[in-house]
Protein backbone atom coordinates (compact mmCIF):
# COMPACT_ATOMS: atom_id res chain seq x y z
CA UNK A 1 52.02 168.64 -70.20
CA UNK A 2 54.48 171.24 -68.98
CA UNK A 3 53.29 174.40 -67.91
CA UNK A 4 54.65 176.34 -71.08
CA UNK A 5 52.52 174.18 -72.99
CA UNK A 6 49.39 174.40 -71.05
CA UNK A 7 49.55 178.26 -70.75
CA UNK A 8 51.55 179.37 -73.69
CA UNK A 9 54.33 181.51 -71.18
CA UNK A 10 57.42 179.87 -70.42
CA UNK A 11 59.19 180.22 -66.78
CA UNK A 12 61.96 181.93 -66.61
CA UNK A 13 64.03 182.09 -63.54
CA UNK A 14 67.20 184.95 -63.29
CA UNK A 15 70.09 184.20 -61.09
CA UNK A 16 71.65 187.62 -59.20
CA UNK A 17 72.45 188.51 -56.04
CA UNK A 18 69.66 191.68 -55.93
CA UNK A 19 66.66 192.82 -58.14
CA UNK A 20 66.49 196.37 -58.20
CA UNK A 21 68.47 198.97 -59.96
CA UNK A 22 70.49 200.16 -56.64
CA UNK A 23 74.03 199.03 -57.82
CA UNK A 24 73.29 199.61 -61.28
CA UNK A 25 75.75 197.86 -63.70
CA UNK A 26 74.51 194.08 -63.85
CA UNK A 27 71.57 194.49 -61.50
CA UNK A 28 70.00 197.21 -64.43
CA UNK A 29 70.31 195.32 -66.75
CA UNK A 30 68.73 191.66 -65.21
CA UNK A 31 65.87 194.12 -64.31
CA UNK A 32 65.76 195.35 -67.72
CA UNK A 33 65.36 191.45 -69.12
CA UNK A 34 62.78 191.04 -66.71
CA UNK A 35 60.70 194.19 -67.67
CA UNK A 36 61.12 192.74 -71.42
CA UNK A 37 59.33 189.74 -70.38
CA UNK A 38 56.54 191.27 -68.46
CA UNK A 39 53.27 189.45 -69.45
CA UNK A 40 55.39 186.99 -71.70
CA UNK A 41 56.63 185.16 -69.38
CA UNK A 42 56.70 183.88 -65.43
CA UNK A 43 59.48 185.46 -64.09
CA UNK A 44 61.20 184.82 -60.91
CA UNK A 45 64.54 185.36 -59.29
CA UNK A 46 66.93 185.12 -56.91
CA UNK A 47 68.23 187.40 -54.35
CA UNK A 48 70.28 187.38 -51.61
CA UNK A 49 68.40 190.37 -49.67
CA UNK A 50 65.33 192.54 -50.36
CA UNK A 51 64.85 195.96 -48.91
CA UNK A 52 61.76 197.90 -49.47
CA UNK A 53 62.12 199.17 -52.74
CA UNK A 54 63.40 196.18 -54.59
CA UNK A 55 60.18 194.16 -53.51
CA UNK A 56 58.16 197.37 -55.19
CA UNK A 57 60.33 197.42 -57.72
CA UNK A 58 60.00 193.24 -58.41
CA UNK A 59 55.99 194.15 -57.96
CA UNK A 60 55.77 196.54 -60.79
CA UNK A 61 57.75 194.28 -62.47
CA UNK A 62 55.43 191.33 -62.29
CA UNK A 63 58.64 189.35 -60.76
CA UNK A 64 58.27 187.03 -58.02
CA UNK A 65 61.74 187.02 -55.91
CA UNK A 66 62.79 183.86 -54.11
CA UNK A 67 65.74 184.41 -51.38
CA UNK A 68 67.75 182.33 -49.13
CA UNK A 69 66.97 179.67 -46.32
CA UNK A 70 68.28 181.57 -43.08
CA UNK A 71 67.39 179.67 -39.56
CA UNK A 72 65.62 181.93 -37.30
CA UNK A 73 68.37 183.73 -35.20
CA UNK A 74 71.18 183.15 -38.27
CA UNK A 75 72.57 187.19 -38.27
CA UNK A 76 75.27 186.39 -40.57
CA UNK A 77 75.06 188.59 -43.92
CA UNK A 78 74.04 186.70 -46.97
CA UNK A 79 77.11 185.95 -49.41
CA UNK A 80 77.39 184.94 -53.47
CA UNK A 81 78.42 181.72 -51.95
CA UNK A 82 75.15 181.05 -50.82
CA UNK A 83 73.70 181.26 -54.55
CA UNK A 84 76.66 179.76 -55.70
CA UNK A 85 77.95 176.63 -53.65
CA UNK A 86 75.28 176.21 -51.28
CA UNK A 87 72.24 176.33 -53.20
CA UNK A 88 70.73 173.04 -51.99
CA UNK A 89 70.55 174.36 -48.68
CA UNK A 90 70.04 177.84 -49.19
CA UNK A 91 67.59 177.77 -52.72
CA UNK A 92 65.64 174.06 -52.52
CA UNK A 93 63.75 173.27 -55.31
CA UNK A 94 60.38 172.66 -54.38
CA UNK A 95 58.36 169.46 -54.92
CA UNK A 96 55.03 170.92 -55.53
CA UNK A 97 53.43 170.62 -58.90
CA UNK A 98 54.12 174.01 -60.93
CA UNK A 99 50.19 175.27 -61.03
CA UNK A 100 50.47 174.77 -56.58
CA UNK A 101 53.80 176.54 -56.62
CA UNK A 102 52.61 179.17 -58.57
CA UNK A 103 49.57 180.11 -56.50
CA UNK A 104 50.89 179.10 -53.04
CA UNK A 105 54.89 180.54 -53.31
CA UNK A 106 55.51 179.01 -49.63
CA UNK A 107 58.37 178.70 -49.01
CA UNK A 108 59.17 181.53 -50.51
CA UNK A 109 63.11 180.17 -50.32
CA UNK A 110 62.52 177.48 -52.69
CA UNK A 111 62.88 177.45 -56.37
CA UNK A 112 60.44 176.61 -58.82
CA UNK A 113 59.68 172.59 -59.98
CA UNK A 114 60.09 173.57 -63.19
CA UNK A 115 61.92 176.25 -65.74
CA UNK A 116 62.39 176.96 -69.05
CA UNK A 117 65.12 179.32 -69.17
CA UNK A 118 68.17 180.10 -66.38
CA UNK A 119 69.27 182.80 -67.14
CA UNK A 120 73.28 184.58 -65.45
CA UNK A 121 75.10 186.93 -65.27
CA UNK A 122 79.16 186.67 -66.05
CA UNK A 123 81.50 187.21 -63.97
CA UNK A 124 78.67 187.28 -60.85
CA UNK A 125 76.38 184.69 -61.32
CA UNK A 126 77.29 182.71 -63.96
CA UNK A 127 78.88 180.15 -62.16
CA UNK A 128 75.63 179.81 -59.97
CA UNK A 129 73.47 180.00 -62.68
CA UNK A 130 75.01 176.76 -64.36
CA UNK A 131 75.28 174.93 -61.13
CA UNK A 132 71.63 175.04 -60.47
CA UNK A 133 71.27 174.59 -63.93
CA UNK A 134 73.18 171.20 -64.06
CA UNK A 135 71.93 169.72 -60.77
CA UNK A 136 67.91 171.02 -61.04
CA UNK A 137 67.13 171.23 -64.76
CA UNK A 138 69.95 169.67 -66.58
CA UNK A 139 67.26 168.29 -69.18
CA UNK A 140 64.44 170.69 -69.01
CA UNK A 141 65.65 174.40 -69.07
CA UNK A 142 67.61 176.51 -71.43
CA UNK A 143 71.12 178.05 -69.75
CA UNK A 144 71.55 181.27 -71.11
CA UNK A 145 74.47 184.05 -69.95
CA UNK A 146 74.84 187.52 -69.80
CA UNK A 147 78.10 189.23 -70.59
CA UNK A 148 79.12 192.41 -68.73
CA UNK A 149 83.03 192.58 -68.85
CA UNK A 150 86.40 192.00 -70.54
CA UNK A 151 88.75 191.04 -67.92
CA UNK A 152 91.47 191.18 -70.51
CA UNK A 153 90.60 194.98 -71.07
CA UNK A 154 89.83 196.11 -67.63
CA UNK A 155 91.97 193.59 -65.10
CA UNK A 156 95.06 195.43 -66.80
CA UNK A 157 94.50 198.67 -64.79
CA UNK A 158 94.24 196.91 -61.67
CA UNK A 159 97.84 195.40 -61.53
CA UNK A 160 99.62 192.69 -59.79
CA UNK A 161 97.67 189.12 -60.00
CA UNK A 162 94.50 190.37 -60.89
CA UNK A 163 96.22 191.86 -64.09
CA UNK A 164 97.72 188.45 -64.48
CA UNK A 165 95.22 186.06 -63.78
CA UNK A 166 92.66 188.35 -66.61
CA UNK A 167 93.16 185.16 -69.04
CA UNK A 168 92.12 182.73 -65.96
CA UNK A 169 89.09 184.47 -65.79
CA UNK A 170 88.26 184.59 -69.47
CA UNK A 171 89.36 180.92 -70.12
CA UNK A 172 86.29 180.38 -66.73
CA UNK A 173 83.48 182.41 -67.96
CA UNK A 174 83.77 180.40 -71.86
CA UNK A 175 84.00 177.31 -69.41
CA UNK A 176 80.51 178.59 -68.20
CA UNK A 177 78.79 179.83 -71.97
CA UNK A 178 80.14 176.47 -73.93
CA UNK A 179 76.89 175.12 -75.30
CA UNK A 180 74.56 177.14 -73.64
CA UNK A 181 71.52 177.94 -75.41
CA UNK A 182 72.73 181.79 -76.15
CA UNK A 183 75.15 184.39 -74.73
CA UNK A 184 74.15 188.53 -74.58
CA UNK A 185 77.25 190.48 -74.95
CA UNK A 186 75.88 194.34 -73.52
CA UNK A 187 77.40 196.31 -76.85
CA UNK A 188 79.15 195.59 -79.90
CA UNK A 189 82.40 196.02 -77.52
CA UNK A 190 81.86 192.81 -75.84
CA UNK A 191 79.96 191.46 -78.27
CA UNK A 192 83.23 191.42 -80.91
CA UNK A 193 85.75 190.30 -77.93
CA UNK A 194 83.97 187.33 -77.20
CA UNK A 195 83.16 186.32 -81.28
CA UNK A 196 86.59 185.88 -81.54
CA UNK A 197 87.04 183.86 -78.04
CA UNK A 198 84.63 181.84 -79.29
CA UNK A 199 86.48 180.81 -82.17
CA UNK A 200 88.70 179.02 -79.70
CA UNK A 201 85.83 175.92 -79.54
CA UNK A 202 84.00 176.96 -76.47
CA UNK A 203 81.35 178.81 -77.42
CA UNK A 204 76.87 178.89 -77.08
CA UNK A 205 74.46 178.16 -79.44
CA UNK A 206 73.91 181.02 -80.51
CA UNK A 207 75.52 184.59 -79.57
CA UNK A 208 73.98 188.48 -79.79
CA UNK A 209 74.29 191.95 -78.61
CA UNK A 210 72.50 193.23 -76.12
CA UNK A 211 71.98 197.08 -76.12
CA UNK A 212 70.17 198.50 -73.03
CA UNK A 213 67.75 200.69 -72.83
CA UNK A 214 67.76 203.98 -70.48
CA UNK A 215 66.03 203.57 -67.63
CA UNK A 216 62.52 205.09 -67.11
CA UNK A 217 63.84 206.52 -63.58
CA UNK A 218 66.51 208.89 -65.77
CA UNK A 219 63.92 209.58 -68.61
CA UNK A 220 62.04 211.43 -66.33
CA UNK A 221 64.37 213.56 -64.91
CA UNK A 222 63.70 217.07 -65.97
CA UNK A 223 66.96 218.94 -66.03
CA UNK A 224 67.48 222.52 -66.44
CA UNK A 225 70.80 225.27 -66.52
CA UNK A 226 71.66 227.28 -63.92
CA UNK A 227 73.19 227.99 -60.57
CA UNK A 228 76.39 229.95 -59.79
CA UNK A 229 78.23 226.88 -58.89
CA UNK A 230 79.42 224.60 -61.66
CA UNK A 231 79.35 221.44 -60.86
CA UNK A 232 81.32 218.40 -62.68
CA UNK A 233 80.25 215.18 -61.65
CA UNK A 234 82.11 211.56 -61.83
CA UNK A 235 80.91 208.46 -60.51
CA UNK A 236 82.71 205.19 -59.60
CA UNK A 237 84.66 203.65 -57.10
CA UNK A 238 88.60 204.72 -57.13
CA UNK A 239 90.94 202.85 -55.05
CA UNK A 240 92.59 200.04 -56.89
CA UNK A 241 90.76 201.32 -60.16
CA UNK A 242 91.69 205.01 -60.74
CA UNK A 243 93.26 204.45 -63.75
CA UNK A 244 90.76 201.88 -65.22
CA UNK A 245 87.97 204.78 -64.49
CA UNK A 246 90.13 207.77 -65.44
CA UNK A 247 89.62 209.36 -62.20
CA UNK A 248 93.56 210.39 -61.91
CA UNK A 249 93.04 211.90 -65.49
CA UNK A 250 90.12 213.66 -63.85
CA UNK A 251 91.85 215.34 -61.35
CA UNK A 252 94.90 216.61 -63.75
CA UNK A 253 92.23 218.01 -65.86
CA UNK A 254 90.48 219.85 -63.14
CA UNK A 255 93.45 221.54 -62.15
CA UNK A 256 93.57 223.13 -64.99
CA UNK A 257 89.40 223.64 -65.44
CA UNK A 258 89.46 225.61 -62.02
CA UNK A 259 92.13 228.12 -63.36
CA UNK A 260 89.68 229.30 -65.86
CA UNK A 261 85.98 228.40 -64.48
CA UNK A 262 86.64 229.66 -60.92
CA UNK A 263 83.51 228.51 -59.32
CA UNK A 264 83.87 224.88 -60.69
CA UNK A 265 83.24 221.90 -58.17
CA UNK A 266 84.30 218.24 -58.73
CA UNK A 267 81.50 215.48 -57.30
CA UNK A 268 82.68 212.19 -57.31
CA UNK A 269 80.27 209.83 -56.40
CA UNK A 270 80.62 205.73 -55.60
CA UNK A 271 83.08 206.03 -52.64
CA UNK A 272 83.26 203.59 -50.16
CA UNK A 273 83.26 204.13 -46.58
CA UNK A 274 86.32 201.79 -46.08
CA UNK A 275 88.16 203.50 -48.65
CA UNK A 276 87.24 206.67 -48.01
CA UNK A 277 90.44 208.19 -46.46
CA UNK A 278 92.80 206.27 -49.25
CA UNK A 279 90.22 207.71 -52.28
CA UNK A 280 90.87 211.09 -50.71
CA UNK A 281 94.66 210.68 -50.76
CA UNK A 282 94.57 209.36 -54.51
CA UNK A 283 92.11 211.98 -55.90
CA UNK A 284 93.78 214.80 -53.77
CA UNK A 285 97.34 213.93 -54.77
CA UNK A 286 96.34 213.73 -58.71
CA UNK A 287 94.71 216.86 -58.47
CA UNK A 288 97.43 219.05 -56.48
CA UNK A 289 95.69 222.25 -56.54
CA UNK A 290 95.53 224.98 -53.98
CA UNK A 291 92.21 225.90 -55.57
CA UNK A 292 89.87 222.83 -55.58
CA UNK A 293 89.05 220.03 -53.47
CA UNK A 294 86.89 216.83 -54.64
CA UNK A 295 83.62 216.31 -53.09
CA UNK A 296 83.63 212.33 -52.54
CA UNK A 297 80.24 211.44 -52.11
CA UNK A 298 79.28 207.10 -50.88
CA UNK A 299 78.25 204.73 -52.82
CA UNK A 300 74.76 205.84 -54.19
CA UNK A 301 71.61 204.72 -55.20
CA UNK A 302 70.19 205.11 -58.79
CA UNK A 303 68.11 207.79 -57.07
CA UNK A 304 71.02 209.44 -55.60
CA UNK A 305 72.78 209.12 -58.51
CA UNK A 306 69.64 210.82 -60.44
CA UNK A 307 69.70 213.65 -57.87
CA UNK A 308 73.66 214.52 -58.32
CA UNK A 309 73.09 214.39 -62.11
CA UNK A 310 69.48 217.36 -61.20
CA UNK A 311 72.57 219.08 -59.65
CA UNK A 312 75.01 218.86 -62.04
CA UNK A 313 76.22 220.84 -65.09
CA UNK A 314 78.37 217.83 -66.42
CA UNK A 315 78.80 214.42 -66.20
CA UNK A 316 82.12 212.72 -67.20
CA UNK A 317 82.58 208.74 -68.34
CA UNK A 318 86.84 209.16 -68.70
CA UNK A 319 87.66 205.57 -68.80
CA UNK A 320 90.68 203.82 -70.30
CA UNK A 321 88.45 200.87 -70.89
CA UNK A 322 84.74 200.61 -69.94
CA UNK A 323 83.01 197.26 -71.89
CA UNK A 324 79.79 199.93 -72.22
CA UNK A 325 78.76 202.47 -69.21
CA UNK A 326 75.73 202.45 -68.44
CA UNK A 327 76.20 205.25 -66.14
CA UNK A 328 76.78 207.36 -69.17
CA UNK A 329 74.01 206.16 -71.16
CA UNK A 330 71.83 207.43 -68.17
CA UNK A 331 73.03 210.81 -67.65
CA UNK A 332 72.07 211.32 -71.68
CA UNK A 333 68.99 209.50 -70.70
CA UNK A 334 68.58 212.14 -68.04
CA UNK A 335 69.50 215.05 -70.73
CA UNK A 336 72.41 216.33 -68.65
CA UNK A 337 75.49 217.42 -71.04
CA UNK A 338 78.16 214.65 -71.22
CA UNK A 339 81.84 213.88 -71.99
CA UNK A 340 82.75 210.45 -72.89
CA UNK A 341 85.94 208.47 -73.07
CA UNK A 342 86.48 207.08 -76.85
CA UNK A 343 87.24 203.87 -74.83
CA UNK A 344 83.97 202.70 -73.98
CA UNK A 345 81.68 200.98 -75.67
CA UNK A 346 79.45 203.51 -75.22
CA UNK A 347 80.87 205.55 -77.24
CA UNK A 348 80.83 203.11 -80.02
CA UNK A 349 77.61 203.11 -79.97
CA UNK A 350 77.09 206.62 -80.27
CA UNK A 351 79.44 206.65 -83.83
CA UNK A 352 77.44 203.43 -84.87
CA UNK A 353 73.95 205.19 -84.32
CA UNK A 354 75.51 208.06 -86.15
CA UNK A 355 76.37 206.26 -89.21
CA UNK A 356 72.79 204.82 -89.05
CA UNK A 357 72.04 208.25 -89.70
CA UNK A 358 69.98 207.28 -86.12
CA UNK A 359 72.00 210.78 -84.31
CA UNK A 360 72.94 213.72 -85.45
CA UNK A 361 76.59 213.93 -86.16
CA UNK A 362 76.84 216.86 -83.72
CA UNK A 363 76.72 214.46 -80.99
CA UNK A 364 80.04 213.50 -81.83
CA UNK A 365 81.39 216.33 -79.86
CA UNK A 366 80.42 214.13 -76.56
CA UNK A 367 83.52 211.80 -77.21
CA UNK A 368 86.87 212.72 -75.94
CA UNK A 369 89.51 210.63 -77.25
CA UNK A 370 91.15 209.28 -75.08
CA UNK A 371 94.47 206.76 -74.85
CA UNK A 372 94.54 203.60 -73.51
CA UNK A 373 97.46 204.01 -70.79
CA UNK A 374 99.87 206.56 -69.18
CA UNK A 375 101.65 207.31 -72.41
CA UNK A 376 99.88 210.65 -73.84
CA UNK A 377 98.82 211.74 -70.17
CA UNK A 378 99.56 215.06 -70.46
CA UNK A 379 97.80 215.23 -74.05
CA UNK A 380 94.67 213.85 -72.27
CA UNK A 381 94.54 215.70 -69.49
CA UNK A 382 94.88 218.59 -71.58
CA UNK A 383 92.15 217.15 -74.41
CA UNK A 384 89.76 216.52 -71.08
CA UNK A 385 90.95 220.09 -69.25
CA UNK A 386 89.89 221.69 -72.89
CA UNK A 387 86.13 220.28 -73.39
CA UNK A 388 85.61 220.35 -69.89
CA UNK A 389 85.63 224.16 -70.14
CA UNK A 390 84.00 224.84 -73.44
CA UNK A 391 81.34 222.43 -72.07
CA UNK A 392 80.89 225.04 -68.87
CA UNK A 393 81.61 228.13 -70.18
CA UNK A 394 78.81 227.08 -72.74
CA UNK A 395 76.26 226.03 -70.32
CA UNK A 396 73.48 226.82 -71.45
CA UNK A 397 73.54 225.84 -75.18
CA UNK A 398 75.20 222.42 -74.08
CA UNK A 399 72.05 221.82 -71.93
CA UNK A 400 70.19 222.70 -75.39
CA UNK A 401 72.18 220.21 -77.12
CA UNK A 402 71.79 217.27 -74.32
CA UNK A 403 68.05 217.71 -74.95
CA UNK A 404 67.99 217.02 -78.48
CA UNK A 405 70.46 214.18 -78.12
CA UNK A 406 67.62 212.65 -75.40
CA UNK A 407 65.49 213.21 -77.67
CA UNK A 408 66.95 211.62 -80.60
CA UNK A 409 68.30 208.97 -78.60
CA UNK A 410 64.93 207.45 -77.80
CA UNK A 411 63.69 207.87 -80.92
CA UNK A 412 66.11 205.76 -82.54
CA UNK A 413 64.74 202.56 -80.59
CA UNK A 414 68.31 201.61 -81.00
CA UNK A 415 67.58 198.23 -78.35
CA UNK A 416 64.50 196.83 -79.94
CA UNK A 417 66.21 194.56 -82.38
CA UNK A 418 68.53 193.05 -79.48
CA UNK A 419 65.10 192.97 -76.74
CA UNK A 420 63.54 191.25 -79.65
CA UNK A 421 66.27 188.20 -80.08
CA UNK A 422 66.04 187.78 -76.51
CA UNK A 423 62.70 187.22 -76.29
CA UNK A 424 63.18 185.16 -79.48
CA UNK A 425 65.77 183.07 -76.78
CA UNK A 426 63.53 182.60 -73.75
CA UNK A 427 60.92 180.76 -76.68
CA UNK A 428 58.67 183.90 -76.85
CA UNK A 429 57.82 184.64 -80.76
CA UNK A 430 54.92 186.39 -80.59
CA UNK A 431 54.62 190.30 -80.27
CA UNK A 432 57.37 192.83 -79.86
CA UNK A 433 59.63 193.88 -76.75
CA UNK A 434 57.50 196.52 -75.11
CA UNK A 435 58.69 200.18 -75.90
């Protein structure tokens, strides 16, 4: 008798590189699939590291992490590779019977004897979710993927081969879904890319959307108006991607914005430290003002990030193409007034929540439109330069209005139905997703 049968909860094991919320992106939302199974399920998963708050964060979470095999005196940084090619040295599977595992967990390296579900991440962990698949439960456990981008979309602002070789990585991550046991597209975006990819014959069992849900740590961020200062906050990397993230629009828009709001300030946060000096150059020479100079602020944590967004009067998503933006969907979380790019998929979720008649149509007015390229850059920069300032000249009322689309937002349990048919994935029929 397998433990699912004797106990009713099947094991589920994750495969990513951290738990915790500190990257954001893919890391929110494996957390968020393991809070959806908390007390349905035995969850555990990999990671390649674990500072402090990601083991209290795993805790609360009821998740038992499992990372690599280093020899004592082995300094050298933990890699994807690791999870990836060198699992069998790195992640054993242990021999003991599930019920010992379970209560011992020593070694704490090795995976479980037995699983029900392995579940990736594409493009991160999917290939080392269906290796360990294929060589430690090939015919017990359930492969199922997560899908966070659309190379096609996004590889296309990067240039040169990684433009090119978009299709490569496309035609490798359908390699990776083909008969799996289900695939979670995060928003109707991705979702309707890959439907169509998978007329092409490679395809899972079975294939949803997944729609996340704000995180708690944003929910409870109590924002308010005020200060002198006005401060418009962006957050992402920007060399190699300024286009992709609209940071270049951004800075043509600001120079504009500081002409009229003379006390404006531009944050942009996700910088790093090797790129610092070439970020600097980029943002500075799109902007070309004698009035304004960006802040560029590190890479942050989600509670960094939560801080800038206490300190902020705005928060901008511009992106050319952005498969959803989660970074968005927590600043609304957070009730800070927004402007989002009508490239994201975000934003599509917004209209489809309005035609639900789930939002008020007013929150329209949060969605810029946007092109998809260079063409109309002077149109956007002016559309972006315009609602930047109504948004700050306004401040106070737009605060006002950010509240009520919080509000409204979580009432609309707009992720239940998609928490729900992932539970109904990982075997678990009985009882709702917690809300």
């Amino acid at each position: 008798m397998s433990y699912f049968q004797s106990t009713g909860r099947p094991v589920i094991l994750l495969i990513n590189d951290e738990y915790g919320t500190s990257k954001g992106g893919i890391s929110t939302v494996n957390c968020e699939a393991s809070q959806t199974l908390q007390g349905k399920a035995v969850v555990y998963a990999t990671a390649l590291r674990v500072p402090e708050q990601d083991q209290e964060a795993a805790d609360r979470d009821g998740v038992k992490l499992i990372t690599p095999v280093q020899a004592k005196g082995d300094t050298r940084a933990p890699s994807l590779d690791w999870l990836t090619f060198d699992f069998k040295l790195r992640y054993p599977k242990s021999t003991l019977p599930p019920h010992e595992y379970l209560e011992s967990r020593d070694p704490k390296s090795a995976l479980p004897p037995h699983v029900d579900v392995i579940v990736g991440h594409a493009d991160i962990t999917d290939t080392a979710a269906q290796n360990i698949h294929d060589e430690y439960y090939k015919d017990e456990a359930d492969l199922m993927m997560f899908t966070h981008v659309i190379p096609e979309d996004t590889e296309y602002y990067k240039g040169g081969r990684k433009a090119m070789k978009a299709r490569e990585k496309e035609k490798d991550m359908l390699d990776k879904v083909d008969k799996a046991k289900a695939a979670f597209s995060v928003g109707r975006r991705i979702f309707e890319h890959f439907d169509n990819k998978y007329r092409g014959g490679k395809e899972p069992q079975s294939h949803h959307i997944f729609l996340p849900k704000p995180s708690e740590l944003f929910l409870s961020a109590k924002v308010r108006p005020g200060g002198q200062q006005k401060v418009v906050l962006s957050i992402g990397r920007v060399r190699k991607v300024e286009k992709l993230k609209g940071h270049n629009l951004v800075a043509e828009s600001m120079r504009d914005v500081v002409k009229i709001i003379k006390n404006a300030r531009w944050w942009v946060r996700g910088i790093s430290e090797d790129d610092f000096e070439a970020s600097q150059k980029i943002l500075e020479d799109a902007l070309n003002s004698p009035d304004l100079n960006p802040t560029l602020l590190p890479y942050g944590t989600q509670e960094e990030i939560r801080e800038d967004i206490l300190q902020a009067h705005l928060v901008l998503m511009p992106s050319r193409s952005e498969p959803f933006g989660l970074v968005g969907l927590e600043a609304i979380a957070a009730g800070i007034p927004v402007l989002i790019s009508s490239q994201t998929g975000l934003a599509e979720m917004i209209n489809d929540l309005i035609k639900e008649k789930k939002l008020n149509p007013e929150h329209r007015n949060v969605i810029v439109e946007t092109s998809v390229n260079d063409r109309d850059r002077a149109g956007d920069a002016k559309r972006w330069a315009d609602r930047i300032v109504d948004v700050l000249e306004y401040s106070d009322s737009e605060f006002e209005k950010a509240a009520r689309f919080k509000r409204e937002l979580v009432a609309s349990r707009y992720w239940e139905e998609s928490h729900n048919a992932f539970l109904w994935a990982c075997g678990i029929t009985t009882g709702a997703a917690d809300q």
